[in-house]
Protein backbone atom coordinates (compact mmCIF):
# COMPACT_ATOMS: atom_id res chain seq x y z
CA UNK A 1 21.02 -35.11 223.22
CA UNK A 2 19.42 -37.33 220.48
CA UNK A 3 20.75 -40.76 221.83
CA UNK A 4 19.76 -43.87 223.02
CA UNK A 5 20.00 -42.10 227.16
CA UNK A 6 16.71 -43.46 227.92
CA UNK A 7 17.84 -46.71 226.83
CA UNK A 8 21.07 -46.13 228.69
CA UNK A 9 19.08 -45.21 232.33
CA UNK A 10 17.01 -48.09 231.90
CA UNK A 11 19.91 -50.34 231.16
CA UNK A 12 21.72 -48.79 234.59
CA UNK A 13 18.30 -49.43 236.06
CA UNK A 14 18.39 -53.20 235.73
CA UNK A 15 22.06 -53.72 236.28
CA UNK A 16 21.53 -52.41 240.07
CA UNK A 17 19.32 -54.90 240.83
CA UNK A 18 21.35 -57.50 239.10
CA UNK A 19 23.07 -60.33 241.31
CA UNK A 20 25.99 -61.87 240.47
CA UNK A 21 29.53 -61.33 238.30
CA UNK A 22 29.31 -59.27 235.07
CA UNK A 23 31.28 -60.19 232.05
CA UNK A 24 31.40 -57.76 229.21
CA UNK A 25 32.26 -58.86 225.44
CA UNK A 26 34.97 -57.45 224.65
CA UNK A 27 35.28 -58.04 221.13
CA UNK A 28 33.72 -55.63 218.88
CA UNK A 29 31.10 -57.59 217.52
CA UNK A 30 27.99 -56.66 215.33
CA UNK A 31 24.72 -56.95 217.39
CA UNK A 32 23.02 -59.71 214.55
CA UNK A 33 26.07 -61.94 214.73
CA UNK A 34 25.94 -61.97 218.76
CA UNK A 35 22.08 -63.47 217.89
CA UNK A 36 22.96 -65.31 215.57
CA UNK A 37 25.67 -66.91 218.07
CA UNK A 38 23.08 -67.30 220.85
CA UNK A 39 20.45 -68.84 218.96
CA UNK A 40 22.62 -71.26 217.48
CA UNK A 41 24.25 -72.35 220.87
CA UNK A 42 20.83 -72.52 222.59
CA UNK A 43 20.38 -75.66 219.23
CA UNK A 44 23.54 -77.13 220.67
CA UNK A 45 22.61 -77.11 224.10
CA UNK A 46 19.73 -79.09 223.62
CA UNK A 47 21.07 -81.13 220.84
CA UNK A 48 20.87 -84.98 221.44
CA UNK A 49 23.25 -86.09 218.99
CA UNK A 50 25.97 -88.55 220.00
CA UNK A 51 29.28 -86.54 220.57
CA UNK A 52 31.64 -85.65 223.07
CA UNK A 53 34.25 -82.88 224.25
CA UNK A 54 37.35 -84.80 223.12
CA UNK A 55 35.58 -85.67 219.40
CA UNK A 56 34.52 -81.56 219.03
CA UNK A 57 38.00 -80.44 219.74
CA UNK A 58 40.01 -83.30 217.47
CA UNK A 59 37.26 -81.24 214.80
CA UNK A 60 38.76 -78.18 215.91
CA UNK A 61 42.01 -79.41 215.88
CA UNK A 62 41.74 -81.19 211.83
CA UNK A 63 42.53 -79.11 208.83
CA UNK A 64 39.74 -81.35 206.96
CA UNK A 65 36.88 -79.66 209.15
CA UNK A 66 33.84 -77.79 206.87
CA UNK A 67 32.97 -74.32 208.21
CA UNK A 68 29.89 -76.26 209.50
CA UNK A 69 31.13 -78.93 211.77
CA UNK A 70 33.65 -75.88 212.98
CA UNK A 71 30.99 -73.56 213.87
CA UNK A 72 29.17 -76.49 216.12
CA UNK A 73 32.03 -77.75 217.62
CA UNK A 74 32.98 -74.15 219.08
CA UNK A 75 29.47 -73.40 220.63
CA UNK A 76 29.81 -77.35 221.64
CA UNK A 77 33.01 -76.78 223.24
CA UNK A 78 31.55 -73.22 224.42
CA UNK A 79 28.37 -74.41 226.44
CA UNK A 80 29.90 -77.68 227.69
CA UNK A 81 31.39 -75.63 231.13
CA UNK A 82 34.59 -77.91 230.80
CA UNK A 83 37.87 -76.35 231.29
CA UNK A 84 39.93 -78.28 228.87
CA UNK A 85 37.47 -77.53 226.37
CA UNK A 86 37.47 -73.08 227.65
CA UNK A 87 41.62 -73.91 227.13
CA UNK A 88 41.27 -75.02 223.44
CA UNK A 89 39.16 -72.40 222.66
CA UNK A 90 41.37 -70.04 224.24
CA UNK A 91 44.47 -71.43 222.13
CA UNK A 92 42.46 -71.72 219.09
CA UNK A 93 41.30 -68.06 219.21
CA UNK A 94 44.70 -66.77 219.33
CA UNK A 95 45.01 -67.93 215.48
CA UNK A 96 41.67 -67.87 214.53
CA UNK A 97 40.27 -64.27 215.75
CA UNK A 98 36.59 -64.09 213.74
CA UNK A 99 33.02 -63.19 215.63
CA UNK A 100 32.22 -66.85 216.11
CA UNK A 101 34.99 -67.72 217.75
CA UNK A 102 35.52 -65.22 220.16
CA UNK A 103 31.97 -64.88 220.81
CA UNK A 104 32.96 -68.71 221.96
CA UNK A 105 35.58 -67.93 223.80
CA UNK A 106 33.27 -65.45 225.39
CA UNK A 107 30.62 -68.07 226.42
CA UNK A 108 32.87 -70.33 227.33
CA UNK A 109 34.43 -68.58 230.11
CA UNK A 110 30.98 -66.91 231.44
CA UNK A 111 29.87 -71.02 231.75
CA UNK A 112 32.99 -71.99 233.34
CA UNK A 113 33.03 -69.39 235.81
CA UNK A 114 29.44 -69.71 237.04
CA UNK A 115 30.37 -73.42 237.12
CA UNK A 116 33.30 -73.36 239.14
CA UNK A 117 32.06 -70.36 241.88
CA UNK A 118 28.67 -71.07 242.07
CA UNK A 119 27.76 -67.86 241.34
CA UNK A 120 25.22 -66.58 238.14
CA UNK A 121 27.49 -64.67 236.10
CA UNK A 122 25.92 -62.23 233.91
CA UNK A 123 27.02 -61.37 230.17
CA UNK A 124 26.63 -57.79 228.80
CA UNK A 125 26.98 -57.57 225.22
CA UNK A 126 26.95 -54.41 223.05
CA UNK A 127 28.07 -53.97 219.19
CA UNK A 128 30.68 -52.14 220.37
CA UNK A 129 32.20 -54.26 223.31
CA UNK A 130 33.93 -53.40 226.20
CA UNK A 131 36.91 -53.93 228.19
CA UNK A 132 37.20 -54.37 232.23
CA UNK A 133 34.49 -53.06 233.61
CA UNK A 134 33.90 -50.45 230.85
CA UNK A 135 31.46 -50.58 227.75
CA UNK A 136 32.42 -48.25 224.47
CA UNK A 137 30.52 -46.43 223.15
CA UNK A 138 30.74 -44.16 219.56
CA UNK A 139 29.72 -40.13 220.26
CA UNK A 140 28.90 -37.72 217.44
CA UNK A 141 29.10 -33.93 217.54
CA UNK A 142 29.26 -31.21 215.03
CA UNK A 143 29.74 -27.33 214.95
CA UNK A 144 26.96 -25.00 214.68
CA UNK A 145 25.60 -23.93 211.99
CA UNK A 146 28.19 -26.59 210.70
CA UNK A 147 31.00 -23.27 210.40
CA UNK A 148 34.70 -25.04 210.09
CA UNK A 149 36.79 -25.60 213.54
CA UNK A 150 39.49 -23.25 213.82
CA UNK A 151 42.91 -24.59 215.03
CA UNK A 152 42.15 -23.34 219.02
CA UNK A 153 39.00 -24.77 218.79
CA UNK A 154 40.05 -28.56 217.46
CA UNK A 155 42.50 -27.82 219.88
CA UNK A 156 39.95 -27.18 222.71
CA UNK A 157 37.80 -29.96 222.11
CA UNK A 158 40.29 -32.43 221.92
CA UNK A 159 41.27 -31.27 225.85
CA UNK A 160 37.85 -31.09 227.10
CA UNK A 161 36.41 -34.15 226.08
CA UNK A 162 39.57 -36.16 226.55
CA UNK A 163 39.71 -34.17 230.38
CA UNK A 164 36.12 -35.15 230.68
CA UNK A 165 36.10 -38.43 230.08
CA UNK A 166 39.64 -39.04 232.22
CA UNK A 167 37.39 -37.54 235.23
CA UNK A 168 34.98 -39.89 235.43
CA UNK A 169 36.93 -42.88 235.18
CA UNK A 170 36.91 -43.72 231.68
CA UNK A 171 39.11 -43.67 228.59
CA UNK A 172 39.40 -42.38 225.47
CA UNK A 173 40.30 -44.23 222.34
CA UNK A 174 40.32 -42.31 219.60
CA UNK A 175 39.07 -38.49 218.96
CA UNK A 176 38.60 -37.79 214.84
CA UNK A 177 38.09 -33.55 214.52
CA UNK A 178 36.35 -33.41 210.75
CA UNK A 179 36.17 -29.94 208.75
CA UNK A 180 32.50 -29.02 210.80
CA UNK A 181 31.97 -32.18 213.17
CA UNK A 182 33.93 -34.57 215.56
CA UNK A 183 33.33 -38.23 216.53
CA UNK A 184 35.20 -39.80 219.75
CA UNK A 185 35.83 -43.72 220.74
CA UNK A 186 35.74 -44.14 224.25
CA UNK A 187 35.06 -46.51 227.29
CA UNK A 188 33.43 -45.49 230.64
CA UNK A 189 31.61 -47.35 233.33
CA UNK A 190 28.12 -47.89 232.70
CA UNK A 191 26.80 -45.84 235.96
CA UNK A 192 28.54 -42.75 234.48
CA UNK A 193 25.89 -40.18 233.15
CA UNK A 194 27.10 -39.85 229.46
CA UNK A 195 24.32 -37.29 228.93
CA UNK A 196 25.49 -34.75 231.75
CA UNK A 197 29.36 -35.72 230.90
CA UNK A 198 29.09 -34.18 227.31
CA UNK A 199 26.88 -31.20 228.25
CA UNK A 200 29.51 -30.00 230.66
CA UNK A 201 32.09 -30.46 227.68
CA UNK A 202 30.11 -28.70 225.32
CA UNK A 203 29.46 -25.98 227.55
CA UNK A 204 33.33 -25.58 228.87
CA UNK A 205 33.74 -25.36 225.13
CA UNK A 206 31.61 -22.67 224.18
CA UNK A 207 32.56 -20.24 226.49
CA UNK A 208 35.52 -19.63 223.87
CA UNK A 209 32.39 -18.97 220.94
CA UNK A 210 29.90 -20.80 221.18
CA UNK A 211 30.74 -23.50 218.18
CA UNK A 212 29.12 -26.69 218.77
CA UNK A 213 25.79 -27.83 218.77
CA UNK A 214 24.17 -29.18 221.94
CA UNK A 215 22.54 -31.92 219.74
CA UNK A 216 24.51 -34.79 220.21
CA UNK A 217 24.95 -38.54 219.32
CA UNK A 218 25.85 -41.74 221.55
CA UNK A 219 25.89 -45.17 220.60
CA UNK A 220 26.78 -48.75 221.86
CA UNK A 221 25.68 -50.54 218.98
CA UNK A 222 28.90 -49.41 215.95
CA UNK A 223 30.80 -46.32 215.18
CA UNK A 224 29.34 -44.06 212.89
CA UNK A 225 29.90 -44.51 209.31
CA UNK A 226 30.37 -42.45 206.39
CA UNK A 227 26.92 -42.39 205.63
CA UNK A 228 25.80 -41.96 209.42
CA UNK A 229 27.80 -38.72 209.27
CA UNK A 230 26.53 -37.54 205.90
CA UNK A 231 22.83 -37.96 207.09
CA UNK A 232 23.33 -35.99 210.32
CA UNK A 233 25.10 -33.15 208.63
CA UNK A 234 22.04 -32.55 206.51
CA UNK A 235 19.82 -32.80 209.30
């Protein structure tokens, strides 16, 4: 498996001896606008510059706002724990669904929550999001010697990986079979062995021929692109 699976057991790793609630984004959003967020928001925090909740949502709230007073008032709205302020953002992201706002929205509610329990809430963030308690992640695979898939066997792998990822608690999103290679979509509980999950597959599948390659690719950071795809194949 060429992946990030070290990564991924280290990651596992430091969740277990994590206290606390975990929030996951959601929202599929790209890794350098999540930093981009949290750096800015980190400047509003420690901002000193006359303002209040009730004057950054009437900014929210005016059609005469520049993109720049916008952007502050949602990561001033987002840090500021209140829940009036976690409501407006809520209401406003239902008509106004770009990164910065949901990654807002996001914030917000992490703040709020470890405001109102008492209790350090942690926020996991990947490019690819999550939902529940899941992450998604982007897999690549492709046949060997890069020989077409035959009907049975686009037929196969759609079973077994869907099967495999059903049995350990997961879901799968989407499953694109290519001429000579396959990509899948899928969420699963970060203490699920990803590595292990897709050998099995693999190997239920090539009993029936031996078609696809053992070399595989998993991701949490985007889904693989055109190019991604083209590069592998020539590998």
């Amino acid at each position: 498996m060429r992946s990030d699976n070290d990564v991924f057991k280290d990651f596992r790793q430091s969740l277990e001896g994590m206290k606390g609630r975990m929030q996951f984004l959601e929202t599929t959003v790209p890794v350098d606008k999540q930093m981009e967020y949290f750096r800015y928001s980190e400047t509003v925090k420690s901002d000193a510059r006359p303002t209040s909740i009730e004057e950054q949502i009437e900014v929210l709230r005016s059609p005469d706002s520049s993109p720049k007073e916008l952007k502050y008032a949602l990561a001033y709205l987002a840090v500021s724990g209140d829940i009036k302020a976690y409501r407006i953002l809520e209401s406003y992201s239902k008509e106004h669904a770009d990164d910065w706002t949901m990654m807002s929205l996001v914030q917000a509610k992490v703040t709020l929550e470890s405001e109102l329990s008492g209790e350090k809430t942690v926020f996991i963030s990947t490019g690819l999001g999550g939902k529940g308690d899941k992450l998604r992640f982007s897999a690549f695979f492709k046949a060997n010697w890069l020989q077409p898939f035959s009907d049975y066997q686009r037929h196969l792998i759609e079973k077994e990986t869907a099967y495999a990822i059903e049995r350990h608690g997961g879901e799968t999103e989407e499953i694109k079979i290519a001429e000579n290679y396959f990509t899948v979509l899928f969420l699963v509980s970060i203490d699920v062995n990803i590595k292990i999950m897709f050998e099995n597959t693999i190997s239920e599948c090539n009993q029936y021929g031996d078609f696809i390659d053992r070399s595989f690719i998993v991701t949490n950071v985007k889904q693989f692109s055109e190019e991604d795809i083209r590069k592998e194949l020539k590998k």
